[in-house]
PDB file of N, CA and C in Angstrom:
ATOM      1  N   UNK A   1     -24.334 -17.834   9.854  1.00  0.00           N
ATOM      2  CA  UNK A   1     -23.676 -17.051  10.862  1.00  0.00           C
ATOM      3  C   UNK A   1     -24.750 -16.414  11.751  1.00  0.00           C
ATOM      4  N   UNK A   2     -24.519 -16.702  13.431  1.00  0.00           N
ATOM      5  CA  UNK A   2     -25.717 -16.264  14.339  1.00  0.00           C
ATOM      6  C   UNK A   2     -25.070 -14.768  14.789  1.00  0.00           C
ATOM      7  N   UNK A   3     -26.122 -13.861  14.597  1.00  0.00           N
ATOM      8  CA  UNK A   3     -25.720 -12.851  15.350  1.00  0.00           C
ATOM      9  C   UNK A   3     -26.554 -11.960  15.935  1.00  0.00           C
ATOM     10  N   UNK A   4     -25.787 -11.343  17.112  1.00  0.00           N
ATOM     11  CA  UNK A   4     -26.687 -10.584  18.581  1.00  0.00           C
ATOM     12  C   UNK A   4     -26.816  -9.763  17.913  1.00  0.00           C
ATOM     13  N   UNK A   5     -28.244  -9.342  17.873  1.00  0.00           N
ATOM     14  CA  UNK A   5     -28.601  -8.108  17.526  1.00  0.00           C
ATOM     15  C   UNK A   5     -29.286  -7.170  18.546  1.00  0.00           C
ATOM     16  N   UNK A   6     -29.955  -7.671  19.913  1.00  0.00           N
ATOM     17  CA  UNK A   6     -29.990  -7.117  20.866  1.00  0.00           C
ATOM     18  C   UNK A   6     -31.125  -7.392  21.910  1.00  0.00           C
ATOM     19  N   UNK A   7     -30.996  -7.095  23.361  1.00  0.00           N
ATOM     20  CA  UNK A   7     -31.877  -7.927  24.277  1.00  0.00           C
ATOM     21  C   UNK A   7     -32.446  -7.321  23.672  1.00  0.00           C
ATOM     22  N   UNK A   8     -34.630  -8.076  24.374  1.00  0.00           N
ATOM     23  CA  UNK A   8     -35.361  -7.767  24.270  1.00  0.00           C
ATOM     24  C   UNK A   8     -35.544  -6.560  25.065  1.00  0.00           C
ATOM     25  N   UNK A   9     -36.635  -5.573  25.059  1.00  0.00           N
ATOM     26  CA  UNK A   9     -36.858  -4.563  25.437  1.00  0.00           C
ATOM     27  C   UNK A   9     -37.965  -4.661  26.693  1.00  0.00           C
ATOM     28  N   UNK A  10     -37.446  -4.607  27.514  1.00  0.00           N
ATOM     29  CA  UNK A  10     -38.069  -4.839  28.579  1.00  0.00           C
ATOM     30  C   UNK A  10     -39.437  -3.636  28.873  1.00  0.00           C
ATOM     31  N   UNK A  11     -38.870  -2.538  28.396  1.00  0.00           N
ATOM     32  CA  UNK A  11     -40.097  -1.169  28.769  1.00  0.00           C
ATOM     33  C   UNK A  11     -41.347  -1.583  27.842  1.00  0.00           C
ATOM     34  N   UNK A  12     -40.937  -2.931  26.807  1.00  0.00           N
ATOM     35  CA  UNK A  12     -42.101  -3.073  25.525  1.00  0.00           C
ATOM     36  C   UNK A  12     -43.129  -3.811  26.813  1.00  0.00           C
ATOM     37  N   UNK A  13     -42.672  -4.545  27.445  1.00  0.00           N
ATOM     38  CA  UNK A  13     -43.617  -5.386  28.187  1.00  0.00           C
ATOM     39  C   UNK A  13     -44.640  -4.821  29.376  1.00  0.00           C
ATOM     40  N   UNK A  14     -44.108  -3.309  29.250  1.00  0.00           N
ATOM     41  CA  UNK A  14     -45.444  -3.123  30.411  1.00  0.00           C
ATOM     42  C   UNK A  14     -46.230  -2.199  29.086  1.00  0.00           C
ATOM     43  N   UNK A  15     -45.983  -2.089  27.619  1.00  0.00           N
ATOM     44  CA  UNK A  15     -47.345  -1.740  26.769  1.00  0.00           C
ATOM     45  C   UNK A  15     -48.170  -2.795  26.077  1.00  0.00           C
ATOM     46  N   UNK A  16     -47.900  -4.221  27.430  1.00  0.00           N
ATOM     47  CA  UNK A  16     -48.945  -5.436  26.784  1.00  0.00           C
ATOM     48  C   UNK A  16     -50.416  -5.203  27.304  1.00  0.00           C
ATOM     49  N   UNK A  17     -51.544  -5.356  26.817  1.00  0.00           N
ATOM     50  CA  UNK A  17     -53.053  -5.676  27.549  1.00  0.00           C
ATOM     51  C   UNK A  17     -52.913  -6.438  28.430  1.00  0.00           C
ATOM     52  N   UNK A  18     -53.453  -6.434  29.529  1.00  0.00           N
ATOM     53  CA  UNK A  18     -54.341  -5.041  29.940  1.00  0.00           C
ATOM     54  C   UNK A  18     -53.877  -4.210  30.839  1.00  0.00           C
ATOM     55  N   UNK A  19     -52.382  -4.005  30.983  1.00  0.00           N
ATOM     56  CA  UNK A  19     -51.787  -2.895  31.123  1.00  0.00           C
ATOM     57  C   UNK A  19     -51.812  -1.844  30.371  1.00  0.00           C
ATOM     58  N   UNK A  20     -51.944  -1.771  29.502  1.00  0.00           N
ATOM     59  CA  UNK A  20     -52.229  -0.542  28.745  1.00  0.00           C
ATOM     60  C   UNK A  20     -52.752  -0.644  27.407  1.00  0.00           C
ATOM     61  N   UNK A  21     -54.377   0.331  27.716  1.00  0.00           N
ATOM     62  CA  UNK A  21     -55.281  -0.062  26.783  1.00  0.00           C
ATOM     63  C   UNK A  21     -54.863  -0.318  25.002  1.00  0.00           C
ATOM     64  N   UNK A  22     -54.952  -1.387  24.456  1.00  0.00           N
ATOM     65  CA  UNK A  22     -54.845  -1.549  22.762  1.00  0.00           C
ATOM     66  C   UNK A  22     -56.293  -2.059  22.305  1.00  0.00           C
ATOM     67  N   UNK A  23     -56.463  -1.313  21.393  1.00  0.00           N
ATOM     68  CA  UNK A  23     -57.936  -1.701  20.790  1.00  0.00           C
ATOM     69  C   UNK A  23     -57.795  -2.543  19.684  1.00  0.00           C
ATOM     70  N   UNK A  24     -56.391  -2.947  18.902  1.00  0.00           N
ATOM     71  CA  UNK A  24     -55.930  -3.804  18.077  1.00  0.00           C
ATOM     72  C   UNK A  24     -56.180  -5.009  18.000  1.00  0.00           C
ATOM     73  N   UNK A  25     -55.667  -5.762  19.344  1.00  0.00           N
ATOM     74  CA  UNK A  25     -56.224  -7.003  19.606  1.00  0.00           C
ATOM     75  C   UNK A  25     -54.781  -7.562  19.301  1.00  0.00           C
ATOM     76  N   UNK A  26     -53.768  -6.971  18.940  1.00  0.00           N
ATOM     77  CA  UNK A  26     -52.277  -7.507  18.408  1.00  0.00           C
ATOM     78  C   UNK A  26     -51.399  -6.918  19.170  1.00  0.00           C
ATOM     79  N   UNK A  27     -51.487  -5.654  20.024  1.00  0.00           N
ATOM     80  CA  UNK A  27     -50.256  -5.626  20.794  1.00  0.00           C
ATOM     81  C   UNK A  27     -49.333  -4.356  19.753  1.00  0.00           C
ATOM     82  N   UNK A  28     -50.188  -3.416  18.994  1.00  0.00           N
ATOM     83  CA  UNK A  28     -49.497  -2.474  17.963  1.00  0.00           C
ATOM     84  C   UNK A  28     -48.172  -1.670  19.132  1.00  0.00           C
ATOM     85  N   UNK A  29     -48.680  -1.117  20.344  1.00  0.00           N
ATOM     86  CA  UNK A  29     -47.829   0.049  21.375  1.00  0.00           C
ATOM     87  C   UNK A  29     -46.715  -1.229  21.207  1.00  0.00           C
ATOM     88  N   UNK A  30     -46.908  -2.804  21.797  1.00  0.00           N
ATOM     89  CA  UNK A  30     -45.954  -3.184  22.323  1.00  0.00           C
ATOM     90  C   UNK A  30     -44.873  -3.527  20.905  1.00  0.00           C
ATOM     91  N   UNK A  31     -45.450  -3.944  20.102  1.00  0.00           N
ATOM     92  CA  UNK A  31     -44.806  -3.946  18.905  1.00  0.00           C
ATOM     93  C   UNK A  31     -44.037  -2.999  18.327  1.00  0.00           C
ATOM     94  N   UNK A  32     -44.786  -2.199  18.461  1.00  0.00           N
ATOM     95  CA  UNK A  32     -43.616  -0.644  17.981  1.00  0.00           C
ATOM     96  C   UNK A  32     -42.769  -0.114  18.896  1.00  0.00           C
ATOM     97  N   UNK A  33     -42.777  -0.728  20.033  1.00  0.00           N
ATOM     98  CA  UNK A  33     -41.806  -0.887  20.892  1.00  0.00           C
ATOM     99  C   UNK A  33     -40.622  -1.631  20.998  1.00  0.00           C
ATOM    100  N   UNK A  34     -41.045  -3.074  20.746  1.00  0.00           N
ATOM    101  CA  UNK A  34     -40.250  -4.043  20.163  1.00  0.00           C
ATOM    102  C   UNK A  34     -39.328  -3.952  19.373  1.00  0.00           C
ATOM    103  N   UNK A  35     -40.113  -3.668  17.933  1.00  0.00           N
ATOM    104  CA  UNK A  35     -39.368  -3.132  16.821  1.00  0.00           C
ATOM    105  C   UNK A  35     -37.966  -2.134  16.787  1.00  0.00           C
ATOM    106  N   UNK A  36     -38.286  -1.363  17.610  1.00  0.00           N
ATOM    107  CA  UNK A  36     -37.093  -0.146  17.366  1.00  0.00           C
ATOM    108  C   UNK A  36     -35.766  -0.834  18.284  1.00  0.00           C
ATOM    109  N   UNK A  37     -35.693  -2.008  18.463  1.00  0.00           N
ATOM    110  CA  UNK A  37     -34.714  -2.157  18.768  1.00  0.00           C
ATOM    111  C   UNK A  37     -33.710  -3.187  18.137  1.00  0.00           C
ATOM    112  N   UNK A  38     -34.609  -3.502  16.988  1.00  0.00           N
ATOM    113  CA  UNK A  38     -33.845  -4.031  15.601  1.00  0.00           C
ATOM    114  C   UNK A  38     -33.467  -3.410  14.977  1.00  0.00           C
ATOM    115  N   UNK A  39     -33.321  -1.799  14.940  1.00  0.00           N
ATOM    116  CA  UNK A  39     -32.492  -1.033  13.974  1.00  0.00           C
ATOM    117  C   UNK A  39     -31.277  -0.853  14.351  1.00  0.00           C
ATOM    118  N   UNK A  40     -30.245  -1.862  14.018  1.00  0.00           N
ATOM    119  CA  UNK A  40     -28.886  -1.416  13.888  1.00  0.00           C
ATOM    120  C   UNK A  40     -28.126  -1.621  12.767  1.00  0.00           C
ATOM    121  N   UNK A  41     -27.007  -1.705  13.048  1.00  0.00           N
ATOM    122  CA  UNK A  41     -26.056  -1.549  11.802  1.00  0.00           C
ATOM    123  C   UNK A  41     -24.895  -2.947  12.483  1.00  0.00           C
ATOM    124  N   UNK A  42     -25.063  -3.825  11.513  1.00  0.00           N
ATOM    125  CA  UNK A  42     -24.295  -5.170  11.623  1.00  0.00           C
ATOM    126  C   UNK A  42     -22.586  -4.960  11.652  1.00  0.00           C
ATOM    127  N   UNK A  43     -22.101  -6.088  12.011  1.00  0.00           N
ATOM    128  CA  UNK A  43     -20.159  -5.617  11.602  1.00  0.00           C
ATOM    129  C   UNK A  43     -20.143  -5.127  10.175  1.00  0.00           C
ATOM    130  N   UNK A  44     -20.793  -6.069   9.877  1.00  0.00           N
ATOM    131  CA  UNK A  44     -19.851  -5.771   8.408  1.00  0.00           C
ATOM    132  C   UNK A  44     -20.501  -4.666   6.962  1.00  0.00           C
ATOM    133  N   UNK A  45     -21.311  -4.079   8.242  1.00  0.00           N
ATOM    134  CA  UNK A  45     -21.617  -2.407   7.578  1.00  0.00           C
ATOM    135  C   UNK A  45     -22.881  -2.791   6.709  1.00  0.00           C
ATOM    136  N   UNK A  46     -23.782  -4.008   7.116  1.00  0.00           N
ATOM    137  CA  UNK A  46     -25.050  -3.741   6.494  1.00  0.00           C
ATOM    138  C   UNK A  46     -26.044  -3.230   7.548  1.00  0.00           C
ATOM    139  N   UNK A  47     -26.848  -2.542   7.143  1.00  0.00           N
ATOM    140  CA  UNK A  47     -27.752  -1.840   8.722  1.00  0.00           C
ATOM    141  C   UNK A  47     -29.075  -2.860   8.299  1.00  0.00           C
ATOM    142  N   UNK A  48     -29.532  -3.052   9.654  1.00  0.00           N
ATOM    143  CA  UNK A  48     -30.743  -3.768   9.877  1.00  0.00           C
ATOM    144  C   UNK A  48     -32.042  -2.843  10.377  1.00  0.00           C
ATOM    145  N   UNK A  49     -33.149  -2.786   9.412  1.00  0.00           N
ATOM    146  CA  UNK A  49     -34.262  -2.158  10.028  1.00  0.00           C
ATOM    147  C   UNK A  49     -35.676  -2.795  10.003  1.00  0.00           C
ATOM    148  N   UNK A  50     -36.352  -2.070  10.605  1.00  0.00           N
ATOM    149  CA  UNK A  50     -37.066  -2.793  11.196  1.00  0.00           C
ATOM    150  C   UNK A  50     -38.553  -2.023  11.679  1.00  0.00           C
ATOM    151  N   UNK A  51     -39.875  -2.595  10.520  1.00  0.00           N
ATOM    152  CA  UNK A  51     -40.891  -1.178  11.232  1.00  0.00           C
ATOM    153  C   UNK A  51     -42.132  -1.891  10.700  1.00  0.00           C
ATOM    154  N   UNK A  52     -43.490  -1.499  11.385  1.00  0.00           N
ATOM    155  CA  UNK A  52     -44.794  -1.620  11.203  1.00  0.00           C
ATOM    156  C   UNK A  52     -45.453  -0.877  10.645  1.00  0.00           C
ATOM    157  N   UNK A  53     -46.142  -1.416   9.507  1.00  0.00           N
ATOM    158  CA  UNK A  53     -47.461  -0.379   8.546  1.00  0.00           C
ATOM    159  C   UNK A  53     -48.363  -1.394   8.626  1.00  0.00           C
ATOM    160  N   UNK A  54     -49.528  -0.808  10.024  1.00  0.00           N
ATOM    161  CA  UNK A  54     -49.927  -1.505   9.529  1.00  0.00           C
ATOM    162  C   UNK A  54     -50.488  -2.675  10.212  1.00  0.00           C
ATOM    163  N   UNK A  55     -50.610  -4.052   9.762  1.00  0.00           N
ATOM    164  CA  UNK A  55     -50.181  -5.429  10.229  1.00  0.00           C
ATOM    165  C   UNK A  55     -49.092  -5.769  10.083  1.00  0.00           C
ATOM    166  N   UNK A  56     -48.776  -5.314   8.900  1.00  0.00           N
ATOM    167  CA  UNK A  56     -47.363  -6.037   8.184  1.00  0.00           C
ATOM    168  C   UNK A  56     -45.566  -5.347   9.226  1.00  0.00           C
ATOM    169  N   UNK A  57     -44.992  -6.197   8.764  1.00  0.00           N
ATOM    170  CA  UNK A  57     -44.063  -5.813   9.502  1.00  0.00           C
ATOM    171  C   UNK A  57     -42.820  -6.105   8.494  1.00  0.00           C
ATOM    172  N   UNK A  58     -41.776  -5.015   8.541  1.00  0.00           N
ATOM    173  CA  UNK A  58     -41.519  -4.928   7.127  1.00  0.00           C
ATOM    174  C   UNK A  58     -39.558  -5.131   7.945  1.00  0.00           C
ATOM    175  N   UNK A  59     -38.712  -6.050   7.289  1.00  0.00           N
ATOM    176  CA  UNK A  59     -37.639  -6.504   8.058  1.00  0.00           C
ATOM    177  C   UNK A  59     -36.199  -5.987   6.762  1.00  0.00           C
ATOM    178  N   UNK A  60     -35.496  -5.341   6.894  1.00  0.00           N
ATOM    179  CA  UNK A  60     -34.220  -5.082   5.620  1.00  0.00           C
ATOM    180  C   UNK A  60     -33.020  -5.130   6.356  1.00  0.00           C
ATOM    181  N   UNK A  61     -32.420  -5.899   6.053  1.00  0.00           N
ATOM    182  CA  UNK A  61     -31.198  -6.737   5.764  1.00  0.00           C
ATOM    183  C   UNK A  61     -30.272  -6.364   4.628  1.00  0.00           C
ATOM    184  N   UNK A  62     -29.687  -5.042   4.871  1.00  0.00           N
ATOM    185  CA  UNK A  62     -29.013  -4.673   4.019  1.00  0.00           C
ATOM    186  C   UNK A  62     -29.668  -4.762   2.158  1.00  0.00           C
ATOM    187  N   UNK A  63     -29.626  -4.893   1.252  1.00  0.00           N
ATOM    188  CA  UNK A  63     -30.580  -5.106   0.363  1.00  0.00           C
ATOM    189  C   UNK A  63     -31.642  -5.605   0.279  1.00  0.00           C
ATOM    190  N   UNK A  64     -31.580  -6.748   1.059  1.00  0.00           N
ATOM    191  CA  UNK A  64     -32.966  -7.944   1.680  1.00  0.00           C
ATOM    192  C   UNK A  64     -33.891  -7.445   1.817  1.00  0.00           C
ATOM    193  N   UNK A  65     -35.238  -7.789   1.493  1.00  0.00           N
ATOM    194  CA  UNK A  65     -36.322  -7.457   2.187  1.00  0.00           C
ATOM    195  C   UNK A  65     -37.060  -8.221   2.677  1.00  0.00           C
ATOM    196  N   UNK A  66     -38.153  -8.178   3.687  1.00  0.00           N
ATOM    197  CA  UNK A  66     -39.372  -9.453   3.839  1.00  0.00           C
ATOM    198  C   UNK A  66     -39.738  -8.900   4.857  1.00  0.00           C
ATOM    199  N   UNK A  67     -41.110  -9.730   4.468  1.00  0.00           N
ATOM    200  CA  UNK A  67     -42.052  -9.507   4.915  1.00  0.00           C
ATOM    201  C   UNK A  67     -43.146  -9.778   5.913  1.00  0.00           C
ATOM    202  N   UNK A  68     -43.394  -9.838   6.868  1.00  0.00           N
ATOM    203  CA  UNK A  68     -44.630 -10.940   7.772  1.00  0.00           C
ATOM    204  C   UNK A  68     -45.914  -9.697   8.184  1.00  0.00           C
ATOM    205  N   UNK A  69     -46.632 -11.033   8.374  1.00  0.00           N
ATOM    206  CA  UNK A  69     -48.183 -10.397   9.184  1.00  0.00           C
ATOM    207  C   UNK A  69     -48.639 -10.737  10.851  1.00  0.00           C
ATOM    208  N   UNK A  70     -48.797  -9.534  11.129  1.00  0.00           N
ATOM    209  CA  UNK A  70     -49.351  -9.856  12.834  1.00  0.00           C
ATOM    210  C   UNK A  70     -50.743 -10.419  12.227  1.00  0.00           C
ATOM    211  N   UNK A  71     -50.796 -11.772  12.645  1.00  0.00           N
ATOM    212  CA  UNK A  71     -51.957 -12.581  12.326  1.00  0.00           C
ATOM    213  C   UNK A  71     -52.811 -13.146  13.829  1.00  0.00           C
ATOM    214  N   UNK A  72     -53.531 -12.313  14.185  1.00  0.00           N
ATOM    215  CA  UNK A  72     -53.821 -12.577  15.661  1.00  0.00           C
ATOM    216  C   UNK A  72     -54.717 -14.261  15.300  1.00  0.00           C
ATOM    217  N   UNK A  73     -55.940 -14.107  14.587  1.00  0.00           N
ATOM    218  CA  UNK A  73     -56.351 -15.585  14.937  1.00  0.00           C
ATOM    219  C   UNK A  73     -55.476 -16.947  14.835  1.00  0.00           C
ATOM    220  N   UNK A  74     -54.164 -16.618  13.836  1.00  0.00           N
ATOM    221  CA  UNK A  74     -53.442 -18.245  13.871  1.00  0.00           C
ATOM    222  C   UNK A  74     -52.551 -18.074  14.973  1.00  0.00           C
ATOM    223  N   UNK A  75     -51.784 -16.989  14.864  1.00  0.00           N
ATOM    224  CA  UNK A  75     -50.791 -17.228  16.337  1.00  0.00           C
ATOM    225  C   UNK A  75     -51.098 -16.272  17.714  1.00  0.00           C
ATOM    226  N   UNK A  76     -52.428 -15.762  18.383  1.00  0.00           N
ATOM    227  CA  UNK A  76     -52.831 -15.403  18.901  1.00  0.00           C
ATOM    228  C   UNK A  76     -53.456 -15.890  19.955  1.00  0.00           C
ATOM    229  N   UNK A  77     -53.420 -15.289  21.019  1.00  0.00           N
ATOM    230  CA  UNK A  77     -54.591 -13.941  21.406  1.00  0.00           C
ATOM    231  C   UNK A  77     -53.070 -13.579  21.792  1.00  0.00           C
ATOM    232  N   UNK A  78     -51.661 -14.269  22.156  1.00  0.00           N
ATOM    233  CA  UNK A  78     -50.697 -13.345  22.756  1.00  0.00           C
ATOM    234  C   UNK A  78     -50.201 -12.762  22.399  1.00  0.00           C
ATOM    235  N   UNK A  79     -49.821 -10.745  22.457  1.00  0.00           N
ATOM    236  CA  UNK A  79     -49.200 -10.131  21.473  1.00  0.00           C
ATOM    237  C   UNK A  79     -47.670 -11.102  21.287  1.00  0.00           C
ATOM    238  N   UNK A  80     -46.805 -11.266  22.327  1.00  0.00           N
ATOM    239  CA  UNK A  80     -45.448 -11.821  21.931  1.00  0.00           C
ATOM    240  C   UNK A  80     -45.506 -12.728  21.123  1.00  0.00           C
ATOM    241  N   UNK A  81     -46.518 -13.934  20.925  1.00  0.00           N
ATOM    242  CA  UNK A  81     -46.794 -14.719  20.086  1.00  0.00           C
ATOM    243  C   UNK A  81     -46.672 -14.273  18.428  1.00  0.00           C
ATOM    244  N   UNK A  82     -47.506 -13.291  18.895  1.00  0.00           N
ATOM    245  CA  UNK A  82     -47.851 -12.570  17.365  1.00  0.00           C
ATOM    246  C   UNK A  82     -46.810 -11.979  16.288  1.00  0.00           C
ATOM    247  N   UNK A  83     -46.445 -11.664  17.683  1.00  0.00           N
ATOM    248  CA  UNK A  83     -45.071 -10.239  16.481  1.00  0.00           C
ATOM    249  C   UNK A  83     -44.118 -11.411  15.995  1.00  0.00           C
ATOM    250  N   UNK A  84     -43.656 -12.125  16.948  1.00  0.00           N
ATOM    251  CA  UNK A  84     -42.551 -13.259  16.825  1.00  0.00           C
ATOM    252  C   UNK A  84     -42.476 -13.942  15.779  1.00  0.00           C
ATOM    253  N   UNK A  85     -43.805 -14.679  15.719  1.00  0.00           N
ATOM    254  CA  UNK A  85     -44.110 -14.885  14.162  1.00  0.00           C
ATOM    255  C   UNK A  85     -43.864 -14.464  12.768  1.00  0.00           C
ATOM    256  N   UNK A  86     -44.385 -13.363  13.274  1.00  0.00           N
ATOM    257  CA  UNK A  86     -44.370 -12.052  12.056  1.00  0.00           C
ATOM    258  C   UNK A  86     -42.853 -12.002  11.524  1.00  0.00           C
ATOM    259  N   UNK A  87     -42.439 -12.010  12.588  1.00  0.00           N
ATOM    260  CA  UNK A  87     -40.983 -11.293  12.400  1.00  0.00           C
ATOM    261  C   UNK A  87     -39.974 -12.232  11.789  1.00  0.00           C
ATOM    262  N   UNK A  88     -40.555 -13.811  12.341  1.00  0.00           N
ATOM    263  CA  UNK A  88     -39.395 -15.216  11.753  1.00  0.00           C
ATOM    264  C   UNK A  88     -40.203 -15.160  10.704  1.00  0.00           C
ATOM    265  N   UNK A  89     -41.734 -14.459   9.690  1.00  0.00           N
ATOM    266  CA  UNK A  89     -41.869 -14.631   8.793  1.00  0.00           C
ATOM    267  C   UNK A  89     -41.151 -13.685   7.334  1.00  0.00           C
ATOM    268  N   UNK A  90     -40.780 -12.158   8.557  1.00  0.00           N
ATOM    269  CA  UNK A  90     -40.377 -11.513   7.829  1.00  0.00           C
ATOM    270  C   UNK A  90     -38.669 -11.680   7.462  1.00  0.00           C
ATOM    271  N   UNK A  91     -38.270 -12.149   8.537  1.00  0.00           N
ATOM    272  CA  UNK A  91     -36.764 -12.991   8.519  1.00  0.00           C
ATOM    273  C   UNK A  91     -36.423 -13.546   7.133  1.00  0.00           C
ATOM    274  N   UNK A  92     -37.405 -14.804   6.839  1.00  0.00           N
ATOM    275  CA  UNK A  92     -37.562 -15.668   6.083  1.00  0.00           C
ATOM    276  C   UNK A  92     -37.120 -15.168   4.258  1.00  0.00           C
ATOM    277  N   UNK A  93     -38.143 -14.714   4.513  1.00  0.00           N
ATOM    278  CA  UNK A  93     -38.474 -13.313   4.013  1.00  0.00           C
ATOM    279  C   UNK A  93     -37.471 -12.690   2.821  1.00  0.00           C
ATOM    280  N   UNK A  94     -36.111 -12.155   3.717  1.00  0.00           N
ATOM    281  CA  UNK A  94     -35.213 -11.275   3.588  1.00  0.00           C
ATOM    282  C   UNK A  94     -33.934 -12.736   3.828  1.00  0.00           C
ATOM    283  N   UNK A  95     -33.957 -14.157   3.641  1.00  0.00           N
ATOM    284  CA  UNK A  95     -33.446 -14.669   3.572  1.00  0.00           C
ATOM    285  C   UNK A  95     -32.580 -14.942   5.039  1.00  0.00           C
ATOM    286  N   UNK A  96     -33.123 -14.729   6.362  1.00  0.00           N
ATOM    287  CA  UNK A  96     -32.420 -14.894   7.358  1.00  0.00           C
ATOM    288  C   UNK A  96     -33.169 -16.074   8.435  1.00  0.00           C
ATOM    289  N   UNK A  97     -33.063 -16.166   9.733  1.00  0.00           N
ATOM    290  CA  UNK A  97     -33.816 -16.301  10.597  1.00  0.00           C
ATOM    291  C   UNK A  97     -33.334 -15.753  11.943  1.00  0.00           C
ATOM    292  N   UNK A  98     -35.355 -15.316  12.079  1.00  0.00           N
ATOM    293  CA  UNK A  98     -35.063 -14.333  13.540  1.00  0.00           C
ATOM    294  C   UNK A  98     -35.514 -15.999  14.718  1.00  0.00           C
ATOM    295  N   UNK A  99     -34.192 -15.646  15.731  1.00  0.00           N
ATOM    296  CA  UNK A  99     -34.728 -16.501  16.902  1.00  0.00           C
ATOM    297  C   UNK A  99     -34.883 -15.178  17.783  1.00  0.00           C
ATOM    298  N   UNK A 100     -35.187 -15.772  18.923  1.00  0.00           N
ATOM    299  CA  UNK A 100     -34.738 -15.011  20.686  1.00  0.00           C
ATOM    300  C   UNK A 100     -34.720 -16.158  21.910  1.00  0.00           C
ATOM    301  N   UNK A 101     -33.360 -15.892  22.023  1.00  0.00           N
ATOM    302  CA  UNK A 101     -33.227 -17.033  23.006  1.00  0.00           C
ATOM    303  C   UNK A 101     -32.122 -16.466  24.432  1.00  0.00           C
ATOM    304  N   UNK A 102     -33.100 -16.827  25.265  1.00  0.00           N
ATOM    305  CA  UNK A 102     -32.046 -15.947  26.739  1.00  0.00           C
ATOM    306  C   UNK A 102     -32.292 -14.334  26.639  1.00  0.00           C
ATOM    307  N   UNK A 103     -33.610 -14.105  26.596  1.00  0.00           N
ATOM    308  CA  UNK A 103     -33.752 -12.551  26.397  1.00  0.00           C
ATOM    309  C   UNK A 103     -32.992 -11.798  25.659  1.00  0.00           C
ATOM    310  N   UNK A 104     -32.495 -12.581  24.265  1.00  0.00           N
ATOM    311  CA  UNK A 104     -31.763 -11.974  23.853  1.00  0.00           C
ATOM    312  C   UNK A 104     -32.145 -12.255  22.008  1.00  0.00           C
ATOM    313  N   UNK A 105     -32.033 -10.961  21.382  1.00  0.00           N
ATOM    314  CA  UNK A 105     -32.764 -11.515  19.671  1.00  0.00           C
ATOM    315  C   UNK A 105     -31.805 -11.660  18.659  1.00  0.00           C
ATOM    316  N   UNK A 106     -31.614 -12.556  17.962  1.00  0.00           N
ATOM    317  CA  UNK A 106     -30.521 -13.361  17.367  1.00  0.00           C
ATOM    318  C   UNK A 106     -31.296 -12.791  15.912  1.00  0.00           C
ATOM    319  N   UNK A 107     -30.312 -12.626  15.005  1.00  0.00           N
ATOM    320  CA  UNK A 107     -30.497 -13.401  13.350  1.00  0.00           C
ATOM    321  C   UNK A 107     -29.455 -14.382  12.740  1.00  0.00           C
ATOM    322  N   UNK A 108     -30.178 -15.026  12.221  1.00  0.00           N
ATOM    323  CA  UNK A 108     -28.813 -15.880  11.531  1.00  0.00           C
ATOM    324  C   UNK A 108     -28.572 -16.282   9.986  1.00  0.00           C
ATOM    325  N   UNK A 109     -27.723 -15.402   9.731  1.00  0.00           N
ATOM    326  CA  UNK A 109     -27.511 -15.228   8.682  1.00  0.00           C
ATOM    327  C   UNK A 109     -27.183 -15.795   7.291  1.00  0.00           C
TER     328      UNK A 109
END
């Protein structure tokens, strides 16, 4: 089962390099930007969250958990590259998959 969980965040994209300084090399401002807009609460009353310690990026799915890494040398130098990854790893993870397709971020359940 595919479901909208919500556009991308457009205000994340002006905290990419070298618009605004990150000494990370991963895109942490734009990421934790990103992130907060995976915290909701699904129909059927499981809440979805969604947060960074870190590298790691930590994804819950109602009991679910998982896990991914902002891994700049394999899917890098682009932060969007990076997190995206992270995030279909942390999907995986917690037994789901994250797409984004049409500016818009899907899980499927």
């Amino acid at each position: 089962m595919k479901v909208r969980i919500a556009p991308e965040i457009a205000e994340a994209e002006a905290l990419l390099p070298p618009a605004q300084r990150d000494g990370s090399g991963i895109g942490v401002n734009y990421a934790d930007a990103y992130l907060k807009a995976l915290n909701v609460e699904l129909e059927d009353g499981r809440k979805v969250a969604c947060k960074r310690k870190g590298l790691k990026v930590v994804l819950e799915i109602g009991a679910a958990r998982g896990e991914g890494l902002l891994r700049r040398l394999e899917h890098g130098p682009d932060p969007r590259a990076i997190l995206r990854k992270a995030l279909e790893e942390a999907a995986r993870g917690a037994g789901a998959a994250f797409s984004v397709e049409g500016g818009t971020m899907y899980l499927d359940l």
